[in-house]
Protein backbone atom coordinates (compact mmCIF):
# COMPACT_ATOMS: atom_id res chain seq x y z
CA UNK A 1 6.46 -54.46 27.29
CA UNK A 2 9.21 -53.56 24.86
CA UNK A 3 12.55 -52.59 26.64
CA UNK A 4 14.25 -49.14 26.10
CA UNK A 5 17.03 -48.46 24.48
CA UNK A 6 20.07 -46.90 26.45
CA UNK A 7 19.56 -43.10 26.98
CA UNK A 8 15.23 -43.81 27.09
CA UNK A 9 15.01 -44.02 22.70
CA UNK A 10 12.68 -46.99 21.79
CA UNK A 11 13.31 -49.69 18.53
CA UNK A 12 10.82 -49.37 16.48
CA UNK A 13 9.41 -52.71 15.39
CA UNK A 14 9.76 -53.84 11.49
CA UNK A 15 6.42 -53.42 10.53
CA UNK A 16 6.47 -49.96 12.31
CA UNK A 17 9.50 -48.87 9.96
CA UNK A 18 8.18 -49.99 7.41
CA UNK A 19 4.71 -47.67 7.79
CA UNK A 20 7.36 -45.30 8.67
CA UNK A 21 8.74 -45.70 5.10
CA UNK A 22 5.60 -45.83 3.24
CA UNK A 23 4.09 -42.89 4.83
CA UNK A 24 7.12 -40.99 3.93
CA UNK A 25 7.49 -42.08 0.28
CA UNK A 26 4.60 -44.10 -1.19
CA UNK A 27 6.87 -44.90 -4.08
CA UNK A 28 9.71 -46.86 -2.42
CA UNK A 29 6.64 -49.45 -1.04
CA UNK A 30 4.86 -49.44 -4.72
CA UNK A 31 8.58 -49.46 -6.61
CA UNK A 32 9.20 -53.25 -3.55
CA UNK A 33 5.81 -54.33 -4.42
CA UNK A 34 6.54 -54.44 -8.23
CA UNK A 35 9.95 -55.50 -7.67
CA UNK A 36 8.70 -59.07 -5.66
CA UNK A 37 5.91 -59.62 -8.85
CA UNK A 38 8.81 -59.37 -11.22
CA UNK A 39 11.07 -61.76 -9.14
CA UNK A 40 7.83 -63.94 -8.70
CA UNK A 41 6.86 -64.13 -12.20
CA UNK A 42 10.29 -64.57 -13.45
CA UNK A 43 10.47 -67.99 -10.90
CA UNK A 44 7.03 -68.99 -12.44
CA UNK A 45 8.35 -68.48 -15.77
CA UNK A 46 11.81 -70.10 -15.13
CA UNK A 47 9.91 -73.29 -13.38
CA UNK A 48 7.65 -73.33 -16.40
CA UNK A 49 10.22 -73.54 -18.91
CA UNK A 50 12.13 -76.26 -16.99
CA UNK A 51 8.92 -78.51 -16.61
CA UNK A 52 8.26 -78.07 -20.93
CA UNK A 53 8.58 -81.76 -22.52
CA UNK A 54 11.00 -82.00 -25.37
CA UNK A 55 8.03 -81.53 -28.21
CA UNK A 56 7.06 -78.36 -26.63
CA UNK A 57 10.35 -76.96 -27.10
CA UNK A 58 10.85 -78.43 -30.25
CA UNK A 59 7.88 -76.77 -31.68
CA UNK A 60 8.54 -73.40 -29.33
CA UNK A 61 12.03 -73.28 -31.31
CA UNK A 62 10.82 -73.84 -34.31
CA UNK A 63 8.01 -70.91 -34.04
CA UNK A 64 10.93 -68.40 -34.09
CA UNK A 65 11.75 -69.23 -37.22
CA UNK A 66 10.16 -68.05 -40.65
CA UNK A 67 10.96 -71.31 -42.62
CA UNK A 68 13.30 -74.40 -42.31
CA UNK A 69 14.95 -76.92 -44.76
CA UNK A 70 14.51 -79.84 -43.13
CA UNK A 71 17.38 -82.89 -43.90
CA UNK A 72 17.20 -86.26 -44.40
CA UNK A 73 20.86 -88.37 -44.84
CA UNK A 74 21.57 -89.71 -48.26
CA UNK A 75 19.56 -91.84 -49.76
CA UNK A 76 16.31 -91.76 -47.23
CA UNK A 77 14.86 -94.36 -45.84
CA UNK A 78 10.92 -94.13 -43.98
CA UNK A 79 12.43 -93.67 -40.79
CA UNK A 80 13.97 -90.38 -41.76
CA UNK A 81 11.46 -89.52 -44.60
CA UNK A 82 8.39 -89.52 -41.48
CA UNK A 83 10.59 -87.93 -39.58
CA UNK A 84 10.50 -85.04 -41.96
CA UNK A 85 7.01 -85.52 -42.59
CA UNK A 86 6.49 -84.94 -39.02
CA UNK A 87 8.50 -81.60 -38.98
CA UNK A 88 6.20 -80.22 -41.27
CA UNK A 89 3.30 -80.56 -39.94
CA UNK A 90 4.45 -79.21 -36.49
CA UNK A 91 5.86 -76.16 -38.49
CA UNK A 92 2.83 -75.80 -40.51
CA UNK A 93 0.82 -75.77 -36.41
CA UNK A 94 2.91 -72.83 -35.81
CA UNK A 95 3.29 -70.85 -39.48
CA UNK A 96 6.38 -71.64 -40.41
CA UNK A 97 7.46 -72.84 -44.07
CA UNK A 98 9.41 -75.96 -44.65
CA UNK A 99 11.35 -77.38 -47.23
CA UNK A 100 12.15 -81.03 -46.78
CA UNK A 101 15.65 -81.63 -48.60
CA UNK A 102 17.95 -85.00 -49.17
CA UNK A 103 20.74 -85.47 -50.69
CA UNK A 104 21.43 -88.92 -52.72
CA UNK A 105 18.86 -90.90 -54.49
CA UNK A 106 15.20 -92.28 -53.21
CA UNK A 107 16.26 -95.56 -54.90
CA UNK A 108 14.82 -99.05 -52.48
CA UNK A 109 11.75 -100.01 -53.92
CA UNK A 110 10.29 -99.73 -49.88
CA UNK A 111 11.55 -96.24 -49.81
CA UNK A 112 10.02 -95.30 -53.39
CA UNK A 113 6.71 -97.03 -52.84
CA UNK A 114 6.88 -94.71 -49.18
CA UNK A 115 7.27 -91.52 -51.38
CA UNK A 116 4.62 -92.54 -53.96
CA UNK A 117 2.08 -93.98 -51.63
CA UNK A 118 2.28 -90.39 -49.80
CA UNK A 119 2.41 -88.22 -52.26
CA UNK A 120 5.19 -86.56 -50.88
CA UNK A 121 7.11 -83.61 -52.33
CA UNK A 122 10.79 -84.23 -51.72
CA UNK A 123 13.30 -81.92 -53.26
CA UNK A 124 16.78 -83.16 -53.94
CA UNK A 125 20.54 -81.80 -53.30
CA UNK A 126 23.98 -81.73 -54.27
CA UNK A 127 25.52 -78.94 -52.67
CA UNK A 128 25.24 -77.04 -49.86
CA UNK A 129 24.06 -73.48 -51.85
CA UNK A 130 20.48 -75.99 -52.56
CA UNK A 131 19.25 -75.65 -49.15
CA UNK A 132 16.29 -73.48 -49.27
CA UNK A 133 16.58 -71.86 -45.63
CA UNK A 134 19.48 -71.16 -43.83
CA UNK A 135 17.73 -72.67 -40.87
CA UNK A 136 18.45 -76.33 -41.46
CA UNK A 137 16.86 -79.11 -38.88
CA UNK A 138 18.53 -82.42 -39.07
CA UNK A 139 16.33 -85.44 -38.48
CA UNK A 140 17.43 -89.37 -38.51
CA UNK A 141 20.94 -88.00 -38.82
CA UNK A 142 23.05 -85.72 -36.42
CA UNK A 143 25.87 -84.58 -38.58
CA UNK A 144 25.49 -83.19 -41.98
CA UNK A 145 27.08 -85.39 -44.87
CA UNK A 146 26.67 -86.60 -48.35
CA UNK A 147 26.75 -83.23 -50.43
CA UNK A 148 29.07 -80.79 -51.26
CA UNK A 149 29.84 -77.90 -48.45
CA UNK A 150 27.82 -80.19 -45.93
CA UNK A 151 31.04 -79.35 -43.41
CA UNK A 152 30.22 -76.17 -43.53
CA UNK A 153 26.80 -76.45 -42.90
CA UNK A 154 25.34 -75.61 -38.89
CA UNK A 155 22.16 -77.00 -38.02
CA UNK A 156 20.00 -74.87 -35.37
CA UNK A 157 18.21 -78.16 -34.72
CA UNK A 158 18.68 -82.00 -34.08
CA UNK A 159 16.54 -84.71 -34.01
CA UNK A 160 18.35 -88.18 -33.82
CA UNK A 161 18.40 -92.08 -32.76
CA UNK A 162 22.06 -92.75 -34.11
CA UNK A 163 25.06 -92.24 -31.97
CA UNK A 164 26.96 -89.61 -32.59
CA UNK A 165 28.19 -86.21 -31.51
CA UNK A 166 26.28 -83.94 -33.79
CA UNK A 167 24.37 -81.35 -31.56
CA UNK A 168 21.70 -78.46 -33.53
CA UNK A 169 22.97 -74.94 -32.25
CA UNK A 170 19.62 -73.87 -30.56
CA UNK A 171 17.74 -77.66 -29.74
CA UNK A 172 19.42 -81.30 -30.26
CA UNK A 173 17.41 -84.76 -29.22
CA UNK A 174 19.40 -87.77 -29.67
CA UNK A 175 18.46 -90.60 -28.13
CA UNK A 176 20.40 -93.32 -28.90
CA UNK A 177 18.48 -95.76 -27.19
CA UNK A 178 15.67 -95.65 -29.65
CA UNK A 179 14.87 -98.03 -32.20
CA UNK A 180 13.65 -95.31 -34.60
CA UNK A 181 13.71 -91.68 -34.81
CA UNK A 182 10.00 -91.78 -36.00
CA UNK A 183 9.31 -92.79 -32.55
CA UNK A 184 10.77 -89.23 -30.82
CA UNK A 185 8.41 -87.53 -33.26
CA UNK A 186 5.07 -89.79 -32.25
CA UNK A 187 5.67 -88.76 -28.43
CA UNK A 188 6.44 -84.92 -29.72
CA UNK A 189 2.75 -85.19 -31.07
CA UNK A 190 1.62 -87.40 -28.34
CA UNK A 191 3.31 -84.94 -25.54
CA UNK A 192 1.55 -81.92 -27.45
CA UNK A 193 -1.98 -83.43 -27.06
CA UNK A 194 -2.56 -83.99 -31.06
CA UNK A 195 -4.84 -86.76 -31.58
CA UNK A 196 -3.95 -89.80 -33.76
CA UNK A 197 -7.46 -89.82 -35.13
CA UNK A 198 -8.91 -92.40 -38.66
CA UNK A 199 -9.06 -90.76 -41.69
CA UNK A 200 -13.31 -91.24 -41.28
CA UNK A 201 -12.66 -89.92 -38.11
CA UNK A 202 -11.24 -87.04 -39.01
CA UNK A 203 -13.17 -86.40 -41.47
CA UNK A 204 -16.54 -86.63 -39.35
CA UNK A 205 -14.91 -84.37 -36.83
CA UNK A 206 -14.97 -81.89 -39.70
CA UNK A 207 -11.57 -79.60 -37.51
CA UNK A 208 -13.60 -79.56 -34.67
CA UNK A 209 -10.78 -80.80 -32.31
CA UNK A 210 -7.47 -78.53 -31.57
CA UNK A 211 -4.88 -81.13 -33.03
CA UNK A 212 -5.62 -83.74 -35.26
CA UNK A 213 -2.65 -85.51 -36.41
CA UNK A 214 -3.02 -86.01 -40.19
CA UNK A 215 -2.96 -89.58 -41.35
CA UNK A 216 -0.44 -89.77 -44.25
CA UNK A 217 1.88 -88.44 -40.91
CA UNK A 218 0.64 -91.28 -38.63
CA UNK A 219 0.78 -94.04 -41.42
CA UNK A 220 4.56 -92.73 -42.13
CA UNK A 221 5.63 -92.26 -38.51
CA UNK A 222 4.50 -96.26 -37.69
CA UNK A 223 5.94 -97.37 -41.05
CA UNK A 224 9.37 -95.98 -40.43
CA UNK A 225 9.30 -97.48 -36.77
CA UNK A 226 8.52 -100.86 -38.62
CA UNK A 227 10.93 -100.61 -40.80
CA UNK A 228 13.88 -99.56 -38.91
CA UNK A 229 12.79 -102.14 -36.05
CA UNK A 230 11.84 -104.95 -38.89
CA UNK A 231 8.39 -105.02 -37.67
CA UNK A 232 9.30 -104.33 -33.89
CA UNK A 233 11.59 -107.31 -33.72
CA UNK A 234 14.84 -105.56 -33.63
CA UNK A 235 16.55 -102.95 -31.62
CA UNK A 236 13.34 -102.05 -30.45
CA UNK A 237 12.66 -100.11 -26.70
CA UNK A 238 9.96 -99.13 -25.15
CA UNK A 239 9.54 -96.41 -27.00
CA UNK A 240 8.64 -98.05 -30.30
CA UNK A 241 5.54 -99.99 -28.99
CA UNK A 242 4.31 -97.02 -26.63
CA UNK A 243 4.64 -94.43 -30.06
CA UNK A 244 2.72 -96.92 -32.73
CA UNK A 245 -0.16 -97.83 -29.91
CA UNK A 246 -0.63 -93.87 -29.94
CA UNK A 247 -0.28 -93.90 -34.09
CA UNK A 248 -2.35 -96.87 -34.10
CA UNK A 249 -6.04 -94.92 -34.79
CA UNK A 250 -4.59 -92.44 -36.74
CA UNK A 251 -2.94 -94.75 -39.53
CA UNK A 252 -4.82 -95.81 -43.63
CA UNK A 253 -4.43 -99.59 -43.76
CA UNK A 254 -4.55 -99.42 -47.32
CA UNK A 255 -1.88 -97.05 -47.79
CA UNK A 256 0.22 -99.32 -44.74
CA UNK A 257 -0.17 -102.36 -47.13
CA UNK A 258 1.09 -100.37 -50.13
CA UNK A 259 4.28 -99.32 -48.88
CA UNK A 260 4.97 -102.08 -46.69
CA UNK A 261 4.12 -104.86 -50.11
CA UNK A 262 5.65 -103.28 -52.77
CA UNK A 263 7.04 -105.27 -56.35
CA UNK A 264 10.52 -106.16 -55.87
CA UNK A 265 13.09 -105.05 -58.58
CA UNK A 266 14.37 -108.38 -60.37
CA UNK A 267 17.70 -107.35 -59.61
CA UNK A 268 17.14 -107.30 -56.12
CA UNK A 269 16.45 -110.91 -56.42
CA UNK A 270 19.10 -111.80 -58.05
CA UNK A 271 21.58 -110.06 -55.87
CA UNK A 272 20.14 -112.02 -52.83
CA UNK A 273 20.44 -115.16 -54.91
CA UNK A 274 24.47 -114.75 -55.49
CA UNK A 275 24.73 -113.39 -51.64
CA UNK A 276 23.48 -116.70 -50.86
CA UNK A 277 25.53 -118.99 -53.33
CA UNK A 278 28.79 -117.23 -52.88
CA UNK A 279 28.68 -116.83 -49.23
CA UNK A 280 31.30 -117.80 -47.31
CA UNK A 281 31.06 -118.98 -43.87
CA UNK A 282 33.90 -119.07 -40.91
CA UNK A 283 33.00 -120.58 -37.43
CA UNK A 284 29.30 -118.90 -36.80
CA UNK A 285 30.42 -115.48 -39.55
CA UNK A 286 29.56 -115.17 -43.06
CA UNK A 287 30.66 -113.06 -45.94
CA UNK A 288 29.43 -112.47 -49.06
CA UNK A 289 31.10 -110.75 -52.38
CA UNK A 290 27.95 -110.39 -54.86
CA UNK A 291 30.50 -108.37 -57.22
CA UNK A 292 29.15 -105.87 -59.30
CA UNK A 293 25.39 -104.40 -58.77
CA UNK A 294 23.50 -101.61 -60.46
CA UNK A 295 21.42 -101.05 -57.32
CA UNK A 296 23.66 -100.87 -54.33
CA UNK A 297 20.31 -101.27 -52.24
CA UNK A 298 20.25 -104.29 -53.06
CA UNK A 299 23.38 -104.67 -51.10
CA UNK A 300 21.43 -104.44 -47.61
CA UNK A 301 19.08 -106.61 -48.55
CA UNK A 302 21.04 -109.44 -49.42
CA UNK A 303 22.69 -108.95 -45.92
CA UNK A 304 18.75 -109.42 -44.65
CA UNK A 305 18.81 -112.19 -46.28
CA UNK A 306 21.69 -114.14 -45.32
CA UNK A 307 20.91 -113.50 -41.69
CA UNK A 308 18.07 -116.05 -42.02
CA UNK A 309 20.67 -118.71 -42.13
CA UNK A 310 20.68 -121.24 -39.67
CA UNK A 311 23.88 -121.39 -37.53
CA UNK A 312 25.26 -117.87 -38.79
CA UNK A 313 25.08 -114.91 -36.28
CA UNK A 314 26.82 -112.14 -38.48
CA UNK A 315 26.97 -111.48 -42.24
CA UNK A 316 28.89 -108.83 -43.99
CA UNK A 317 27.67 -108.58 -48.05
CA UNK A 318 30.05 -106.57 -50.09
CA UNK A 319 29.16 -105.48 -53.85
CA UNK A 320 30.93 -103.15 -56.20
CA UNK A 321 29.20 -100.17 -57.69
CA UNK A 322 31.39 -98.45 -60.21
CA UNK A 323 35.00 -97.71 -58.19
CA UNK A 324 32.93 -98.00 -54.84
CA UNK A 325 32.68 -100.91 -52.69
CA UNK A 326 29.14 -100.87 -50.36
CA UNK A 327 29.19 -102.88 -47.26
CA UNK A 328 26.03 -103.84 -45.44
CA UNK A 329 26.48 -106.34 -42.02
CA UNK A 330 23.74 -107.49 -39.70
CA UNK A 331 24.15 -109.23 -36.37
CA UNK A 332 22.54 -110.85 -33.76
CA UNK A 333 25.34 -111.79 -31.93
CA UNK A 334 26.38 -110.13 -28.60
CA UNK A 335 30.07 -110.77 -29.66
CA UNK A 336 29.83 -108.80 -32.69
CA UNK A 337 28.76 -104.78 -32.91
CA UNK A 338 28.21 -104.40 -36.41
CA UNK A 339 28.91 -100.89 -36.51
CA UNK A 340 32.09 -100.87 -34.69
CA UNK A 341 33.11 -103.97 -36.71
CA UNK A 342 33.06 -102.06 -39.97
CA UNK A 343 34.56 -99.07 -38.84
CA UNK A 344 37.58 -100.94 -37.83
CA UNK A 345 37.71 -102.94 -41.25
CA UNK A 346 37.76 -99.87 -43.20
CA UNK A 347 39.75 -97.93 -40.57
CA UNK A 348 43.43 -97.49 -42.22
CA UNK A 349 41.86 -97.34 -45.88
CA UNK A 350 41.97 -93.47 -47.27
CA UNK A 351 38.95 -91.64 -47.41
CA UNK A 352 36.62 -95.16 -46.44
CA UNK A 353 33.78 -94.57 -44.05
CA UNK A 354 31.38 -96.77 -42.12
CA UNK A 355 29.73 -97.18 -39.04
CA UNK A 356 25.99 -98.12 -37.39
CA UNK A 357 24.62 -99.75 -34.41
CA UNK A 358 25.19 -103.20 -32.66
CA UNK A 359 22.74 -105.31 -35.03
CA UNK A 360 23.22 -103.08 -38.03
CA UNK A 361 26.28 -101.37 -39.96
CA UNK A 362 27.04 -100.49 -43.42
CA UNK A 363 30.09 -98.66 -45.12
CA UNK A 364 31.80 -97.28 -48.56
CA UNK A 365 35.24 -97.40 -49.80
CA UNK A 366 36.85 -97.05 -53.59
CA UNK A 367 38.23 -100.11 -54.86
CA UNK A 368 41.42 -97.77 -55.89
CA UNK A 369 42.53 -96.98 -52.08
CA UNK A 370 41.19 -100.13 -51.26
CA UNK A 371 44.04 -101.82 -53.38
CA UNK A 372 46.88 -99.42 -52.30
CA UNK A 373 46.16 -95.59 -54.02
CA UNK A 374 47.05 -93.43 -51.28
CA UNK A 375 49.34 -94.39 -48.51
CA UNK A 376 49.62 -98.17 -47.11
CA UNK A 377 50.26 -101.43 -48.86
CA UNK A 378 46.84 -101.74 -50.02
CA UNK A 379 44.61 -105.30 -49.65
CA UNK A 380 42.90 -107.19 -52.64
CA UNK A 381 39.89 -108.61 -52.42
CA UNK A 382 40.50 -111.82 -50.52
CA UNK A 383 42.05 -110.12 -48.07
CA UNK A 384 39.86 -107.65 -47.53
CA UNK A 385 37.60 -110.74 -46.92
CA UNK A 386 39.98 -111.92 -44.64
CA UNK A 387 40.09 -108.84 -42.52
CA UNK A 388 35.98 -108.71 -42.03
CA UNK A 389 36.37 -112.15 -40.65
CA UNK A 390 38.85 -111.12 -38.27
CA UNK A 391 37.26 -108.26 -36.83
CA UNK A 392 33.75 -110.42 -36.58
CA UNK A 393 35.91 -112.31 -34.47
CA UNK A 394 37.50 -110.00 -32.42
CA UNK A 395 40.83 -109.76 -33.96
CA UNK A 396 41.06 -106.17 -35.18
């Protein structure tokens, strides 16, 4: 039995008060009632939102959007020109117009054949007042660059494999890690449920399923991992092989072959021809001047080229396109990161930039501050030579 309290006045139980409370004022009970539902749905909804995989937010943010200019870097290659393949089709899934925007030139006879093969509708910029949205989505790239005003420009979303500090004011992936940025897109689909489904497939399907990936999509997405891996050979993770074994079903061979085989520009040829007769080679290093080119894409190439060599680890190929000088390196040597390697070349020369990853690097620089316009002494062309050796070999 329940003790009294001092001077014979009982304690009511809990549950007792709260009757007590209820019977007096219905409302206070109903007004705690709602009050725990809100809290409880609130931690349902905050526990949801935690658990959503990076393609459901993706495609979340971009619902709140009416359209988007999505933007490849200068010059695209597959990787980035999937990539913004694959942004419109998850913005068409929720109603939202796109715009898919590069600044540059489509100029590599891979990246032309890419465009042609898919039909796609690219639309070209030079300044920063050609965007067609003010809600700009950055893919294969994580800072905007090549156009006028692109300083100025603030991207509510990023989608990157490069390294970098770029960030997208409302949603930013970058996942350095990554051989491709085609591959963050396959697992947004893949995470999403759409299914990588053959054209005959699809077609017998007739939209019966929720989420059929479309195959121009699929056949881009796995193209651009094969080319920025060179056929899942280099700089490859996990990632790469899990993403094309989803896009596998959903991909037209034909159209695969077309891009991946197209006709080489002569030039091209003859570009890798003087990269390999004027190369230069320096303990396990080689450089190559090819002088002056029409097609700087030829440039990279070349450097493809000369990696083949037997005995060489790490090429640099250099080539002069009107004032500006192109650089393209490769390695396979742990020794040498390719993209630190050219920034530091190019590092005390005005206005020069370059960059990449470990394996893969390529920069620009005018031949005017090159040789001394600007402050600093200036280098000519052997010693500029001179100076990609040494940092290949650790000396800069």
């Amino acid at each position: 039995m329940p003790h009294a309290a001092a001077g014979g006045v009982g304690v009511a139980a809990p549950s007792d008060a709260a009757s007590a409370v209820a019977e007096q004022d219905p409302l206070v009970l109903a007004a705690a009632v709602v009050g725990l539902l809100a809290v409880l749905v609130a931690l349902w909804w905050g526990i949801r939102r935690l658990r959503r995989t990076p393609g459901e937010r993706f495609a979340s943010q971009l619902a709140a959007y009416e359209d988007v200019s999505v933007l490849m870097h200068p010059n695209p290659d597959p990787d980035a020109m999937a990539s913004a393949l694959a942004v419109a089709e998850l913005a068409e899934e929720v109603g939202v117009d796109t715009s898919l925007q590069y600044p540059g030139q489509i100029r590599h006879q891979e990246n032309r054949a890419f465009e042609t093969v898919l039909d796609l509708d690219f639309d070209q910029i030079d300044t920063a007042s050609d965007l067609l949205s003010e809600n700009v989505v950055l893919v294969d790239h994580n800072e905007p660059r090549g156009f006028a005003g692109a300083e100025g420009v603030d991207p509510v979303a990023v989608v990157d494999h490069h390294p970098g500090d770029g960030t997208g004011s409302e949603f930013t992936d970058v996942r350095p890690d990554h051989g491709a940025c085609a591959s963050i897109f396959a697992e947004y689909f893949e995470q999403q449920n759409w299914d990588a489904l053959s054209p005959e497939e699809a077609e017998a399907i007739n939209g019966d399923a929720d989420r059929v990936l479309d195959s121009d999509t699929a056949t881009g997405l796995l193209y651009g991992i094969q080319s920025d891996t060179k056929h899942l050979t280099k700089g490859c993770s996990a990632a790469e092989f899990a993403a094309s074994a989803y896009l596998y079903d959903g991909i037209d061979e034909d159209r695969l072959d077309r891009i991946a085989n197209p006709q080489v520009d002569a030039e091209v040829l003859d570009v890798k021809a003087r990269a390999i007769d004027r190369r230069s080679v320096r303990n396990a290093f080689a450089v190559s001047d090819v002088g002056e080119v029409s097609n700087a894409d030829a440039i990279p190439q070349a450097a493809d080229e000369l990696t083949r060599l037997e005995g060489v680890t790490a090429v640099v190929v250099m080539g002069q396109k009107g004032d500006t000088l192109h650089l393209s390196g490769r390695s396979r040597d742990d020794r040498v990161h390719m993209g630190k390697t050219l920034r530091a070349v190019v590092e005390e020369i005005p206005m020069a930039n370059a960059g990449g990853h470990a394996r893969m690097g390529g920069g620009q620089l005018s031949v005017e501050h090159m040789e001394g316009l600007g402050p600093g002494d200036g280098l000519d062309r052997q010693e500029f030579v001179d100076r990609l050796f040494d940092a290949m070999a650790g000396d800069i």
